[in-house]
C-alpha atoms as a PDB file:
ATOM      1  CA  UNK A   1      -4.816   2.074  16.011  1.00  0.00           C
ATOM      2  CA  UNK A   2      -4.264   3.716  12.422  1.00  0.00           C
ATOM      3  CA  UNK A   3      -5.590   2.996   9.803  1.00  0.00           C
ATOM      4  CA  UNK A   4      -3.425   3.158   6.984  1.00  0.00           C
ATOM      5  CA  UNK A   5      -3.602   2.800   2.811  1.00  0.00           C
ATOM      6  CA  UNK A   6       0.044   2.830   0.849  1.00  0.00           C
ATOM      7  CA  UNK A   7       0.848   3.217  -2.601  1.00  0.00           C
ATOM      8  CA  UNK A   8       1.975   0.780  -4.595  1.00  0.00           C
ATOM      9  CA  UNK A   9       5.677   2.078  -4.816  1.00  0.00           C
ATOM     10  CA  UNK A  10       5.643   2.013  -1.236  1.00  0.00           C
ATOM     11  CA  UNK A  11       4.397  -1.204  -0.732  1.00  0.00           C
ATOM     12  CA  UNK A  12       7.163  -2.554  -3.474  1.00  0.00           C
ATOM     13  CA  UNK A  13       9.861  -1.151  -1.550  1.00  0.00           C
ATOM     14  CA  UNK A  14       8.234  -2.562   1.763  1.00  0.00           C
ATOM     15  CA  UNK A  15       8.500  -6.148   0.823  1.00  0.00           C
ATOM     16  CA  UNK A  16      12.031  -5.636  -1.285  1.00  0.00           C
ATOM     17  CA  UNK A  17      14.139  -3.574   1.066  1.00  0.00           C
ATOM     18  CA  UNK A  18      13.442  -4.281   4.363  1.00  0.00           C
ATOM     19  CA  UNK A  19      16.005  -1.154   5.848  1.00  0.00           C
ATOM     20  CA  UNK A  20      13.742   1.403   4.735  1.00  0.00           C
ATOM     21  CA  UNK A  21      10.693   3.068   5.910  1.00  0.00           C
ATOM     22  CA  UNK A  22       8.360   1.536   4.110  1.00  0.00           C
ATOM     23  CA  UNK A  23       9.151  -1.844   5.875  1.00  0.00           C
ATOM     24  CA  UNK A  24       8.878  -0.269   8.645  1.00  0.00           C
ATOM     25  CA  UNK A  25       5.358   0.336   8.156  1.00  0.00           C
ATOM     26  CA  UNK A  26       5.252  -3.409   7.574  1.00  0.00           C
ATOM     27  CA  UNK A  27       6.811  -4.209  10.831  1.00  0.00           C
ATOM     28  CA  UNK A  28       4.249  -1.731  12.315  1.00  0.00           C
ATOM     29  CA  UNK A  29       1.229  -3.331  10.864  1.00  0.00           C
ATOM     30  CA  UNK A  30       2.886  -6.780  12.514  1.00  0.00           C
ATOM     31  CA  UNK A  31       3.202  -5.486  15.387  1.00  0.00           C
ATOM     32  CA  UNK A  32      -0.244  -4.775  15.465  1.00  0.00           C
ATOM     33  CA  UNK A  33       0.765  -0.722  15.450  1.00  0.00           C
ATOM     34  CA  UNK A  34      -1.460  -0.212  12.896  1.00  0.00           C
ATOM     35  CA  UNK A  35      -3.672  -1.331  10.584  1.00  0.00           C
ATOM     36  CA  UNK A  36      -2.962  -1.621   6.565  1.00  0.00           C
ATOM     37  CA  UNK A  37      -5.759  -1.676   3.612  1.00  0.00           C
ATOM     38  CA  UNK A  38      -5.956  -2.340   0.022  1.00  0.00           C
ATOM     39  CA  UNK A  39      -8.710  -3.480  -2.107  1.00  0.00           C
ATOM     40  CA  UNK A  40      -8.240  -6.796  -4.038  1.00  0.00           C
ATOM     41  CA  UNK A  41      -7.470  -5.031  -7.676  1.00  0.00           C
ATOM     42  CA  UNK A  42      -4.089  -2.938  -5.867  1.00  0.00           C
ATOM     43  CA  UNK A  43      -2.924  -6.835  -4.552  1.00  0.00           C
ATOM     44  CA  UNK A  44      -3.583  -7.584  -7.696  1.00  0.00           C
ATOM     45  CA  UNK A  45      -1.339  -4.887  -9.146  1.00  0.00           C
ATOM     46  CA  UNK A  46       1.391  -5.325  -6.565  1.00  0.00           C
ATOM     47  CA  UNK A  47       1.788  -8.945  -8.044  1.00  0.00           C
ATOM     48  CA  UNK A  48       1.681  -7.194 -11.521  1.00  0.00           C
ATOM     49  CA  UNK A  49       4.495  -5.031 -10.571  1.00  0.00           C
ATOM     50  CA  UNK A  50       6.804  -7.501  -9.381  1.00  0.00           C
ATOM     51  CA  UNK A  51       6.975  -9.600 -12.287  1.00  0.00           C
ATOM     52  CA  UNK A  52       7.774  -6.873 -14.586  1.00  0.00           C
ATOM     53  CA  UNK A  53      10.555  -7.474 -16.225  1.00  0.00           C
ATOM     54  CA  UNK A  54      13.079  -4.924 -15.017  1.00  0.00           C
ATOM     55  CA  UNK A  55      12.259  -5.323 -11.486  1.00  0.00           C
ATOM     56  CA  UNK A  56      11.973  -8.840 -11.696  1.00  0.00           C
ATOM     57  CA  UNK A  57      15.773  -8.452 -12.469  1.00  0.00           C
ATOM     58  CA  UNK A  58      16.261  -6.529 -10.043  1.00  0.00           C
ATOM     59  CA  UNK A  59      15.252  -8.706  -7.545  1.00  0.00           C
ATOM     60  CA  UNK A  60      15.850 -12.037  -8.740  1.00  0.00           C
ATOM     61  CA  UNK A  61      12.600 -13.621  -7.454  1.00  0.00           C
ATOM     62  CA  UNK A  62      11.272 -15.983 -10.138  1.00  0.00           C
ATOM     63  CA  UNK A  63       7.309 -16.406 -10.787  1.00  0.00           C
ATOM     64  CA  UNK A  64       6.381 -19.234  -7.758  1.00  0.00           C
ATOM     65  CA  UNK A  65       8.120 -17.000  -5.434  1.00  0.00           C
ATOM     66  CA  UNK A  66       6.118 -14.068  -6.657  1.00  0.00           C
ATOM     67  CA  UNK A  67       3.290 -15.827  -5.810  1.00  0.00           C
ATOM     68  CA  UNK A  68       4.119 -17.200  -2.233  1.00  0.00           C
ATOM     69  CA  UNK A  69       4.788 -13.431  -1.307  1.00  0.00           C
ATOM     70  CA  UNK A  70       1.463 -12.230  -3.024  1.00  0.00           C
ATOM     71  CA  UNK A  71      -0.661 -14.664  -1.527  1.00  0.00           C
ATOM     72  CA  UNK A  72       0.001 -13.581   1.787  1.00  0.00           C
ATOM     73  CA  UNK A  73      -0.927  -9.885   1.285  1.00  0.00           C
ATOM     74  CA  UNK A  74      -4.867 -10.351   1.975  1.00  0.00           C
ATOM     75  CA  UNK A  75      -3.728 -11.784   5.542  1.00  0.00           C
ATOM     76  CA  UNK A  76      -1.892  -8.424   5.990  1.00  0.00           C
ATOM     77  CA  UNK A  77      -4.025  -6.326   4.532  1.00  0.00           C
ATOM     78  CA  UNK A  78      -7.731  -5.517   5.939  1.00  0.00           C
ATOM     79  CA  UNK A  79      -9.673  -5.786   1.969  1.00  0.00           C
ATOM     80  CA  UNK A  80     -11.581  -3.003   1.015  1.00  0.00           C
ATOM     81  CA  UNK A  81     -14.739  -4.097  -1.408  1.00  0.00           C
ATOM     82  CA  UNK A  82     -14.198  -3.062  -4.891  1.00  0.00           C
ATOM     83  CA  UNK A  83     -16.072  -0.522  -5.896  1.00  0.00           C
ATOM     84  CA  UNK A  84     -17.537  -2.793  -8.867  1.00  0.00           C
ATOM     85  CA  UNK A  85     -17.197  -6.350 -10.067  1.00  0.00           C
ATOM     86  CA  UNK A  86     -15.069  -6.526 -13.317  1.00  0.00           C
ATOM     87  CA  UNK A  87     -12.025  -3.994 -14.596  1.00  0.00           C
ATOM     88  CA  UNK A  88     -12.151  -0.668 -13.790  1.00  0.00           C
ATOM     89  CA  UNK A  89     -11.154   1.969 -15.636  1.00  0.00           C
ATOM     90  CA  UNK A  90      -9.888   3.978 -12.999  1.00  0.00           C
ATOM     91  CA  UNK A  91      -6.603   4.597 -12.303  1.00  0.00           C
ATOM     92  CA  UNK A  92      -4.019   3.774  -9.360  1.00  0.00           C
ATOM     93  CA  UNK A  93      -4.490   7.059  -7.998  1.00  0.00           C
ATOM     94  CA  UNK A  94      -8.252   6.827  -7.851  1.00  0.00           C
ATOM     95  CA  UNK A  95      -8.095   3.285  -6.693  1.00  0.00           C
ATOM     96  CA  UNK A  96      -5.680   4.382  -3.851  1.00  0.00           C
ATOM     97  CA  UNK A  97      -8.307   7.440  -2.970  1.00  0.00           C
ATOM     98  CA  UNK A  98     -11.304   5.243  -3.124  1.00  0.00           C
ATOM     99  CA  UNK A  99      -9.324   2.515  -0.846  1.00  0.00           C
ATOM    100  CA  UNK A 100      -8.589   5.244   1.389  1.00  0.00           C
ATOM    101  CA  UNK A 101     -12.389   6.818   2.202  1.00  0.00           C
ATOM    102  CA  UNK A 102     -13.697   3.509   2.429  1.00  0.00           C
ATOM    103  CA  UNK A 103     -11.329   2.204   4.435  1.00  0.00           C
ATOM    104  CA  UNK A 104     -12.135   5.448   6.854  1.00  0.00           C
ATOM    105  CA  UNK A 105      -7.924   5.910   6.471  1.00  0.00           C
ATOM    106  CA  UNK A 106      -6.067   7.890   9.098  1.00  0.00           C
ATOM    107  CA  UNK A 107      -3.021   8.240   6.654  1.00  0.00           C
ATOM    108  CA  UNK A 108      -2.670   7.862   3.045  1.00  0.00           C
ATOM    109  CA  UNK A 109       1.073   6.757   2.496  1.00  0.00           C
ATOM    110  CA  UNK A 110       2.643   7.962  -1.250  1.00  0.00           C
ATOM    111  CA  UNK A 111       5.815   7.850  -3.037  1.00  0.00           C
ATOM    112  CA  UNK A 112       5.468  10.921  -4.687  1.00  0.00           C
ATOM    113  CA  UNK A 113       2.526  13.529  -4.770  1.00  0.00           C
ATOM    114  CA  UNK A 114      -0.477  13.396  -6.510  1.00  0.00           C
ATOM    115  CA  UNK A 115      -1.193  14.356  -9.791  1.00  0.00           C
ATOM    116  CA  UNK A 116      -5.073  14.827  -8.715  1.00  0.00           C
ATOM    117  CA  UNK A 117      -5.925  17.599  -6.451  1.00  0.00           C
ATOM    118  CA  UNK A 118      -8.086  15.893  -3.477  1.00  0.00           C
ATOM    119  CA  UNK A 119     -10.506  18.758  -1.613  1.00  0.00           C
ATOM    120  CA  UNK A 120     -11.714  16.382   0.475  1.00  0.00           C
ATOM    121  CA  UNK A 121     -10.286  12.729   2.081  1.00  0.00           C
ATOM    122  CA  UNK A 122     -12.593  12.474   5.081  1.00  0.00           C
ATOM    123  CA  UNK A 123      -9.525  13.142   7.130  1.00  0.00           C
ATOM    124  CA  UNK A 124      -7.223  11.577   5.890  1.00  0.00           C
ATOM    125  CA  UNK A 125      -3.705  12.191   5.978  1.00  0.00           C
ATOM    126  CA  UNK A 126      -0.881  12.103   2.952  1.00  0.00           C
ATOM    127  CA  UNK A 127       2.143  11.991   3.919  1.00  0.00           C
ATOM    128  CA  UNK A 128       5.047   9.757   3.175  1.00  0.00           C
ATOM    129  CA  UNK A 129       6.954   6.902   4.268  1.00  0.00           C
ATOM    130  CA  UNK A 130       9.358   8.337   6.229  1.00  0.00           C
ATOM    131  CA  UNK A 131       6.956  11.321   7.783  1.00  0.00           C
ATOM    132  CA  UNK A 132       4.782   8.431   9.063  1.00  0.00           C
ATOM    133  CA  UNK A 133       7.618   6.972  10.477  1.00  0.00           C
ATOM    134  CA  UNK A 134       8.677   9.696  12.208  1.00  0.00           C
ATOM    135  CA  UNK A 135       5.363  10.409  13.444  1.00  0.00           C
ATOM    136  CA  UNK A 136       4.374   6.974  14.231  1.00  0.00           C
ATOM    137  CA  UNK A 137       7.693   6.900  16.533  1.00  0.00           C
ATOM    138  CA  UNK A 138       6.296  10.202  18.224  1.00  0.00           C
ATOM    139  CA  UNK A 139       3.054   8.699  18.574  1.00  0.00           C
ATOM    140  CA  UNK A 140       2.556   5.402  19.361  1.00  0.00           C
END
């Protein structure tokens, strides 16, 4: 089974559109296809993001609803220690690397490329959305 990290974008997308690849991943991960991780400060963040204002709009979900869809993410997600107790001052990139070499990640799934040049993931793979897809449906 793989073990997989996504980005927050991607995981925004998963739970609001559920035609697109990154659901798919989320179906995938129910199916017990593979295996998604996150530490607790990127749930955290995911909640963050979907009570910003604009997107909040966007999708018309008010605060209690937030939360019900939040709270559920640790049961789908395998949770990755935090590196330290407290705030970090690292950023989402370097949270998503660190998530991914501790988690031992197969794939690292982005939105966009990063801004950080990796040398070395332990393996792991970045690719997007819809090249895991497409490989996943190859694959498994």
């Amino acid at each position: 089974m793989w073990r997989v990290v996504l980005d927050c974008t991607v995981l925004t997308s998963a739970l609001l559109n559920p035609h697109g690849s990154p659901a798919r991943l989320l179906d995938l991960a129910l199916q017990g296809r593979l295996r998604l991780f996150a530490t607790p400060r990127m749930v955290a963040a995911e909640g963050r993001v979907l009570r910003h204002a604009a997107l909040a709009r966007w999708h018309g979900l008010d605060d209690h609803e937030i939360s019900l869809l939040t709270k559920d993410l640790p049961v789908l997600f395998g949770l990755v220690p935090d590196a330290t107790t407290g705030r970090s001052r690292r950023g989402a990139e370097a949270e998503l690397l660190f998530c991914a070499v501790r988690s031992r990640a197969d794939f690292l799934v982005m939105s966009r490329p990063l801004t950080v040049s990796v040398p070395e993931l332990g393996g792991t793979h970045i690719v997007t959305a819809d090249q895991f897809v497409k490989l996943a449906g190859r694959d498994m």
